[in-house]
Protein backbone atom coordinates (compact mmCIF):
# COMPACT_ATOMS: atom_id res chain seq x y z
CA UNK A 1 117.98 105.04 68.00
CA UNK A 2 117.41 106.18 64.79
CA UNK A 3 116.80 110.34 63.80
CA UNK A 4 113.31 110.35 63.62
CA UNK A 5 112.22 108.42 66.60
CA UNK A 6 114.74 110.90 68.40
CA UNK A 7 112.40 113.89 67.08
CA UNK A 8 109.23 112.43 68.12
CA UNK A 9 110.80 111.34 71.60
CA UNK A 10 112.08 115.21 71.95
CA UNK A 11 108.41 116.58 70.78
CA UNK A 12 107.09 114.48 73.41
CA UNK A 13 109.52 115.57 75.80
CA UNK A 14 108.69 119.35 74.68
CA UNK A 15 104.89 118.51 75.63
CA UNK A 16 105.30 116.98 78.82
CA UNK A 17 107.67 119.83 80.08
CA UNK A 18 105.05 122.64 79.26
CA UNK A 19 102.29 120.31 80.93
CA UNK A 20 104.53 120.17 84.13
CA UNK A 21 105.57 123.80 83.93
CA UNK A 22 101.40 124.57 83.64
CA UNK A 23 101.00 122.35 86.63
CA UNK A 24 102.91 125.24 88.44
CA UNK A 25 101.50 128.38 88.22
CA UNK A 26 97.76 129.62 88.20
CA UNK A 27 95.17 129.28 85.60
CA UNK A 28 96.00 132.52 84.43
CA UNK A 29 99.67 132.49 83.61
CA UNK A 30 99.15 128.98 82.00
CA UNK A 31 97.07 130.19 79.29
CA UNK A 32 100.12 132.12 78.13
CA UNK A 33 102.43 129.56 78.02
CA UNK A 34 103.31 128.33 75.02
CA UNK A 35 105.15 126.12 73.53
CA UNK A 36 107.25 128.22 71.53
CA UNK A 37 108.36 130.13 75.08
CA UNK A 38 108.18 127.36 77.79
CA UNK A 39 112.21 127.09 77.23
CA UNK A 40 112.72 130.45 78.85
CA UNK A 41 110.52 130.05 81.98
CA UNK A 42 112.15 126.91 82.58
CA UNK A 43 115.29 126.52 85.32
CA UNK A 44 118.72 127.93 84.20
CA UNK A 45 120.58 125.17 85.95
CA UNK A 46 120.13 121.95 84.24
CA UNK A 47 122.77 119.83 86.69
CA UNK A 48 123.26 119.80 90.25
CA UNK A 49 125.71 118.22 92.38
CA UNK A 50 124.71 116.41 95.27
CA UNK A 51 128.13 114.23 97.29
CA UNK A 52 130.52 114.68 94.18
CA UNK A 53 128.19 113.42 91.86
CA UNK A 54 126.51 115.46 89.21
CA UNK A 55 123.05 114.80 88.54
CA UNK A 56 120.22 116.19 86.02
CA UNK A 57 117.37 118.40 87.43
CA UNK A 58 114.18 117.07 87.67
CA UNK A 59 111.65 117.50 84.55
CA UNK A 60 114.61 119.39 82.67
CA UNK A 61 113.39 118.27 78.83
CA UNK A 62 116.85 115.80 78.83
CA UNK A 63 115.32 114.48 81.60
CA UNK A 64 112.00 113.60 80.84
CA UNK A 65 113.27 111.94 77.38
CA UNK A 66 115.76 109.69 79.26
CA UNK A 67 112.32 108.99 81.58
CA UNK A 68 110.52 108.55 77.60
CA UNK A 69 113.34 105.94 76.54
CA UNK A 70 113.03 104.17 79.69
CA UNK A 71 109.22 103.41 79.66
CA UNK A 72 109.75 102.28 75.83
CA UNK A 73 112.08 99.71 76.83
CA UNK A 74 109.95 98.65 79.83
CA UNK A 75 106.55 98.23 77.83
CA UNK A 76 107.66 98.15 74.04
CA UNK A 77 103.90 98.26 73.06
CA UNK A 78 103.50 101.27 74.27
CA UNK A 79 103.05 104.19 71.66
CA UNK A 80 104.79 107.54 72.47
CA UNK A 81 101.90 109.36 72.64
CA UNK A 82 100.18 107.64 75.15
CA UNK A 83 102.92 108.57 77.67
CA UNK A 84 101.97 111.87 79.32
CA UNK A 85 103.15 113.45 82.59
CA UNK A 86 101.39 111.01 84.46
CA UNK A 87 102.98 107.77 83.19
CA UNK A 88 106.74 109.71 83.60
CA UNK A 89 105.73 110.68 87.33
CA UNK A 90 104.53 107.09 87.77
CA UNK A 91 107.98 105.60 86.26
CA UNK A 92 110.06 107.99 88.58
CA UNK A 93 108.05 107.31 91.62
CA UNK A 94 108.77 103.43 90.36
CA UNK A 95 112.75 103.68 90.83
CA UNK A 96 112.72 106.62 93.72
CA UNK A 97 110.61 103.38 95.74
């Protein structure tokens, strides 16, 4: 992958997290999240172990572009900014079934 599809995968990643993180609190504190300080409200703990293996957390931004990449190489006609948090919900529920 080159550098600049890496950018616009980590962008989209960057949305999608603030999206999620809105999904979780009221109407009020959403308005004052913003892009620039989503990173800080977001969990600490990026890895958890679980039987000896170590696994990523759930919508952590490295996981939602690893959940990106996948549903590019799925459907390679699809455009990066038609996935949303919908489609990366859809593809997790997909592998979880």
């Amino acid at each position: 992958m080159n550098r600049k599809k890496y950018k616009k995968i980590k962008h989209q990643a960057e949305l999608i997290a603030l999206e999620w993180l809105k999904t979780l609190v009221t109407s009020e504190e959403a308005s004052k999240i913003t892009l620039e300080n989503h990173v800080k409200l977001m969990p600490s703990r990026s890895y958890y172990k679980k039987r000896r293996t170590t696994y990523i957390t759930h919508y952590h931004p490295k996981w939602i572009r690893n959940q990106i990449k996948k549903l590019l190489r799925s459907d390679p006609e699809l455009k990066l900014k038609d996935i949303n948090l919908e489609k990366v919900q859809w593809n997790m529920n997909r592998y979880l079934s």
